[in-house]
Structure formats: structure tokens, C-alpha cells
Protein backbone atom coordinates (compact mmCIF):
# COMPACT_ATOMS: atom_id res chain seq x y z
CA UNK A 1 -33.20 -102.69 -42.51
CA UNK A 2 -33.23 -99.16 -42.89
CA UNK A 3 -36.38 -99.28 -45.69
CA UNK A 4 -38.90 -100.68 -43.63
CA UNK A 5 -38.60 -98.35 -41.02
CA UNK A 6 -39.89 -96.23 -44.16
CA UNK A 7 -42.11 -98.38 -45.27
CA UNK A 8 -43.69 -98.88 -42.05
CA UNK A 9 -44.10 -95.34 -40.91
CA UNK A 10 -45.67 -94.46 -44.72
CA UNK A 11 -48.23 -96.75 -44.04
CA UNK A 12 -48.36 -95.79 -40.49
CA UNK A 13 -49.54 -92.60 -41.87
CA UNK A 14 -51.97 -93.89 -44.84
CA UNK A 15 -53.55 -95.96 -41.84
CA UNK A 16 -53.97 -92.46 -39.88
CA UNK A 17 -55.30 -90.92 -42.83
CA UNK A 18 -57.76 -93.33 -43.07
CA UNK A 19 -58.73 -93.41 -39.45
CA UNK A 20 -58.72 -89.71 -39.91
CA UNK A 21 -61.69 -89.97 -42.73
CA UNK A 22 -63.44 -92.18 -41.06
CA UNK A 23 -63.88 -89.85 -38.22
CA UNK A 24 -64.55 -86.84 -40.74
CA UNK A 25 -67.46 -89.28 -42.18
CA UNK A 26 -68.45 -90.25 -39.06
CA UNK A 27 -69.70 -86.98 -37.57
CA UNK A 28 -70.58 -85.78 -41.36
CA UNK A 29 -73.31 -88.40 -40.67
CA UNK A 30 -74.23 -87.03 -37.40
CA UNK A 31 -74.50 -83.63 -38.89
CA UNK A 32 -76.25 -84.71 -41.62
CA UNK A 33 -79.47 -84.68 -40.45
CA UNK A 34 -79.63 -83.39 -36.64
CA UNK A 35 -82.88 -82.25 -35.86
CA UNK A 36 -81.81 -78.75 -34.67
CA UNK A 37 -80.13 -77.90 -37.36
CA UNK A 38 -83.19 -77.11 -39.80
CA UNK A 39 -85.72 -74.00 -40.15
CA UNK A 40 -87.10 -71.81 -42.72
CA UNK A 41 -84.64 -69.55 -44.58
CA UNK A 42 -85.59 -65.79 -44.29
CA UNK A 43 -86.17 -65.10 -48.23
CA UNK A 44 -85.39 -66.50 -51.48
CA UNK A 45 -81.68 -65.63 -51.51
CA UNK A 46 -81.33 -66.99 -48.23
CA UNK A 47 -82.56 -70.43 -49.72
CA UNK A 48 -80.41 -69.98 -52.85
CA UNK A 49 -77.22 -69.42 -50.59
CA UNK A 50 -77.94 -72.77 -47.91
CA UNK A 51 -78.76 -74.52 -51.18
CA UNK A 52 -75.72 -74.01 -52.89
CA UNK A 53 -73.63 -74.28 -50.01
CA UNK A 54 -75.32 -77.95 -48.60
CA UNK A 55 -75.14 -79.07 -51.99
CA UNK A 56 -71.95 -78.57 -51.99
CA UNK A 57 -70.63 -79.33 -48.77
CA UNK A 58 -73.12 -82.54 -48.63
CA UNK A 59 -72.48 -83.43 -52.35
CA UNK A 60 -71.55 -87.35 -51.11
CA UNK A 61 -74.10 -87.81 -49.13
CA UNK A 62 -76.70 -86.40 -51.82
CA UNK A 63 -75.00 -88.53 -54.28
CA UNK A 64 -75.04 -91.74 -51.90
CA UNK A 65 -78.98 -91.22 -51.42
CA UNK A 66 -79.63 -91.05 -55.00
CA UNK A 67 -77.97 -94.31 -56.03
CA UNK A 68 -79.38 -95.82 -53.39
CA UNK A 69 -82.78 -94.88 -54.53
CA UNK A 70 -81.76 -95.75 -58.00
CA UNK A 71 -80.55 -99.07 -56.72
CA UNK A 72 -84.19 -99.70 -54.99
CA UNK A 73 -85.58 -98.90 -58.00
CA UNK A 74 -84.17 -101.66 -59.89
CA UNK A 75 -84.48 -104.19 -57.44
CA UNK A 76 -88.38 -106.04 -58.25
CA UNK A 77 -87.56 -106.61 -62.00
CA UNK A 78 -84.06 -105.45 -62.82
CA UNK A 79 -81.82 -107.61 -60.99
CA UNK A 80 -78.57 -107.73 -63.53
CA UNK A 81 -79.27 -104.35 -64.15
CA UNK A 82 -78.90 -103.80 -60.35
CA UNK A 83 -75.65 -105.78 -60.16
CA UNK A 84 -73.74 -103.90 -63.02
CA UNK A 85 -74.57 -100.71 -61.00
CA UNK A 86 -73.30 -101.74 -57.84
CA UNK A 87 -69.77 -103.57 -59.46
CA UNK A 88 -69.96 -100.21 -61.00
CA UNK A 89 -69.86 -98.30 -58.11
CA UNK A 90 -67.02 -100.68 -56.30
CA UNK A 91 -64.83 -99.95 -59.33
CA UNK A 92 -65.40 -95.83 -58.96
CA UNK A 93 -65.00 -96.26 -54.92
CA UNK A 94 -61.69 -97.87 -55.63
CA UNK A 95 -60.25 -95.71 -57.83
CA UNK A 96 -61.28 -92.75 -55.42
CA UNK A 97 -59.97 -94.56 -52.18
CA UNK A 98 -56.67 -94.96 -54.34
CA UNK A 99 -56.58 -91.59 -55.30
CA UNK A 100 -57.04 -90.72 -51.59
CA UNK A 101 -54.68 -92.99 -50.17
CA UNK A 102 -51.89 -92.31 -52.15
CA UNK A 103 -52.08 -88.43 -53.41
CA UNK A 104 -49.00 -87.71 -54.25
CA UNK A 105 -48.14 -90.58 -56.32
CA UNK A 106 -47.11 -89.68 -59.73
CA UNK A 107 -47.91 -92.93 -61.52
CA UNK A 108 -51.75 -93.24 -59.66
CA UNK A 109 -52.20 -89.35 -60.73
CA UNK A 110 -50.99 -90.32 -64.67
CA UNK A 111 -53.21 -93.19 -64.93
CA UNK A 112 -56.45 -92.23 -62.79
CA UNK A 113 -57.73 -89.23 -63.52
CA UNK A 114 -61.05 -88.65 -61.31
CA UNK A 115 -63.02 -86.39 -63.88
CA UNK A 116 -62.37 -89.15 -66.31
CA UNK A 117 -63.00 -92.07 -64.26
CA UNK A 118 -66.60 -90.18 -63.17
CA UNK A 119 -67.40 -89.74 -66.55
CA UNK A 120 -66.88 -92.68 -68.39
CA UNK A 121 -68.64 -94.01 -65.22
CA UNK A 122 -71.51 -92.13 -65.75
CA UNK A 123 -71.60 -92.64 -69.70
CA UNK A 124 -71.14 -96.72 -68.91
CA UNK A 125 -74.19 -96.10 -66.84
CA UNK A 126 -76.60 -94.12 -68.86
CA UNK A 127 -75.73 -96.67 -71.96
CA UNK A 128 -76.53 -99.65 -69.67
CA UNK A 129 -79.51 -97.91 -68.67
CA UNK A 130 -81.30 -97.56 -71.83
CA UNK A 131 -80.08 -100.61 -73.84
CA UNK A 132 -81.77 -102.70 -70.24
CA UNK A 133 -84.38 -100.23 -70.54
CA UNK A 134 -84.39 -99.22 -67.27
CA UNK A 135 -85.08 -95.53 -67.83
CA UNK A 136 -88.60 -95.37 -66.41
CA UNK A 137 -87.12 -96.94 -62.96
CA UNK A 138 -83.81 -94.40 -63.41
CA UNK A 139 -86.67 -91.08 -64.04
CA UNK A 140 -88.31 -92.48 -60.75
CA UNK A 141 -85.87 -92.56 -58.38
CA UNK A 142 -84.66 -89.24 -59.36
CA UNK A 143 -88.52 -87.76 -59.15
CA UNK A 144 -88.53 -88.96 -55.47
CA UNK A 145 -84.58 -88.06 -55.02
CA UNK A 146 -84.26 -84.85 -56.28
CA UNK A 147 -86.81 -83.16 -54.83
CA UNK A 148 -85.47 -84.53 -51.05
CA UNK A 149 -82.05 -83.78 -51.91
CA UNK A 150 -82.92 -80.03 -52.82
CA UNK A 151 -85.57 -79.88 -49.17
CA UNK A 152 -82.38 -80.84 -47.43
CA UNK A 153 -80.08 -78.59 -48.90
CA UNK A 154 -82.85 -75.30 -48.63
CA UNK A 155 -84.08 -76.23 -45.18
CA UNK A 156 -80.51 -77.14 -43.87
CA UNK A 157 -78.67 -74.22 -41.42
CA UNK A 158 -75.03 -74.06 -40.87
CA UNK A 159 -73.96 -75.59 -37.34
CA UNK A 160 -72.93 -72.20 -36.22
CA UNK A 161 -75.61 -70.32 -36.86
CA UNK A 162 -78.81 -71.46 -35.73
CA UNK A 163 -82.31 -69.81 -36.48
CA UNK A 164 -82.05 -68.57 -32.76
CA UNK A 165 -78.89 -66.91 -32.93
CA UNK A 166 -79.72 -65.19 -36.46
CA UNK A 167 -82.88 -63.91 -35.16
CA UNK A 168 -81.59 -62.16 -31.82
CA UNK A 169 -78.65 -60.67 -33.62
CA UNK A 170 -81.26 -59.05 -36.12
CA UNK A 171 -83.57 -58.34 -33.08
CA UNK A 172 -80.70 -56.36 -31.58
CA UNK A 173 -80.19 -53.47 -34.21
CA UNK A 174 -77.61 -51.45 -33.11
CA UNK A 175 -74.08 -52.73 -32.21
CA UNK A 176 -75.35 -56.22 -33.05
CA UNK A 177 -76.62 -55.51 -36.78
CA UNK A 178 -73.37 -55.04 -37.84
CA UNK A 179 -72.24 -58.51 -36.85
CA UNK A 180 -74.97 -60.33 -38.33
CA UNK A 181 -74.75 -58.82 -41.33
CA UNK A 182 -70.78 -59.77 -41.37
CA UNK A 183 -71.82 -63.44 -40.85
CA UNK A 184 -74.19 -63.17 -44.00
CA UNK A 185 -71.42 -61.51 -46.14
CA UNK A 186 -69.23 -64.56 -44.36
CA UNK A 187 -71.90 -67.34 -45.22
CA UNK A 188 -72.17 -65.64 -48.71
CA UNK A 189 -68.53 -65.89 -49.51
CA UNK A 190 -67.61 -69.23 -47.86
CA UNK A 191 -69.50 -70.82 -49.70
């Protein structure tokens, strides 16, 4: 009797976890692409810095686009070619919902390695791609991906500082300057 009370409170707590992500995922969404939360950056290393920083705090999302595009890419004449890539991707989401679920299981971290899995992933990919020859569809999708992906990730401000707030605290000078450039050395370091 006494084991499941264990095993009932562990999955008590994988079920948590889970509802936990799903809220996590939910407002990623949300922040993803709130109106307010765009405007120009101030120079080039501004750009460089919200670049590097969306891509990699939105790296799922950017990734999610781009198959998706891929996947539209395929559809018209590449059906089969379509379905491998989505049984694909159900194999690599399972493995990383595993991995998730269960992180401090000794066996699951032996047997599934996550670099691995993504890269013979990828290579099963690319070879299916060229011996369907579906390169020319794969080079499209990117052309129109890519060049979205890096928009959002140059254009894109942190939620807590907004264009607004930047420019009064640089408006300020004096007792203010100081701040504002703290929050740069912050948004420079956090990464």
C-alpha cells in the first residue's frame, strides 16, 4: 500500500510539471508577438544584442515557424515527403517530452541523448531531402523563413523595457543616465 502513495504523488508532480509548461508556453505565445513590444533598435549593436538574445530566448518558436513553412512547402507535390517529416518530428517531440518528464532518470538520460537525437534527426532529414529531391522546396521555405525569423528577433524589445522607457531614461541625463546605462550592461550580459 505504501508504494502507490509514491507512485501517485510522482506523477502528481510530472502532471504539475506539465501543467506548469503549458502555462510557460502559453503566455510565451502571448509574448511572442504583442504589438507593443516592437520598435527600432537605437544602432547596430543594439540590433546585434535583441537578435541574439530573441533568438535565443524564442529559439522554439523560430524553429516551429520554419518547419511549418518547410511543411507548406512540400504540401502541392511532395506529399510522402511531407509525411516522413512530420512522423519525424513526433518521434523528436517524444523523445524531448520524455526527457522533460522524467529528468532525472538515469536509464532515459543513458539511452536518449538530445544532441544526438537532434542530429541524427536532422541528418535523416537532409538525406530524405535530397534523395526525394525536395531541395528547391527546402531553399524556399528557408528564403521566406529566415529572413522573418531574423525581423522578429532585431525588431523584438524585452517586456521590461519598452522604447518609451529607454528613451526618457536617456532623455533624463543626470541621475537617470546611470540607470539606463546599467540596464544596457544588464541586457548585454543576460543574454
Amino acid at each position: 500500500m505504501a508504494s502507490y502513495g509514491g507512485v501517485l504523488r510522482r506523477s502528481a508532480a510530472v502532471i504539475e510539471r506539465a501543467r506548469d509548461g503549458a502555462r510557460r508556453t502559453r503566455k510565451a505565445l502571448a509574448r511572442f508577438a504583442r504589438p507593443q513590444s516592437f520598435a527600432a533598435p537605437h544602432d547596430a549593436e543594439a540590433a546585434a544584442v535583441r537578435a541574439v538574445r530573441n533568438l535565443r530566448s524564442f529559439r522554439l518558436h523560430y524553429a516551429i515557424l520554419l518547419w511549418v513553412l518547410l511543411l507548406a512547402s512540400l504540401f502541392p507535390r511532395r506529399r510522402a515527403t511531407m509525411l516522413f517529416l512530420m512522423a519525424a518530428s513526433k518521434i523528436a517531440l517524444f523523445c524531448g517530452a520524455l526527457l522533460k518528464a522524467f529528468p532525472n532518470s538515469a536509464l532515459l538520460g543513458r539511452i536518449v541523448d538530445r544532441r544526438l537525437a537532434a542530429a541524427l534527426l536532422l541528418a535523416m532529414i537532409g538525406v530524405e531531402l535530397v534523395m526525394t529531391r525536395a531541395v528547391p522546396q527546402f531553399l524556399l521555405a528557408m528564403a521566406i523563413g529566415v529572413p522573418l525569423v531574423l525581423l522578429h528577433a532585431v525588431f523584438r524589445v524585452r517586456d521590461d523595457l519598452t522604447a518609451s522607457g529607454q528613451e526618457a531614461a536617456g532623455a533624463g541625463g543626470g541621475a537617470l543616465g546611470p540607470i539606463s546605462e546599467k540596464k544596457e550592461d544588464l541586457e548585454l550580459g543576460s543574454g
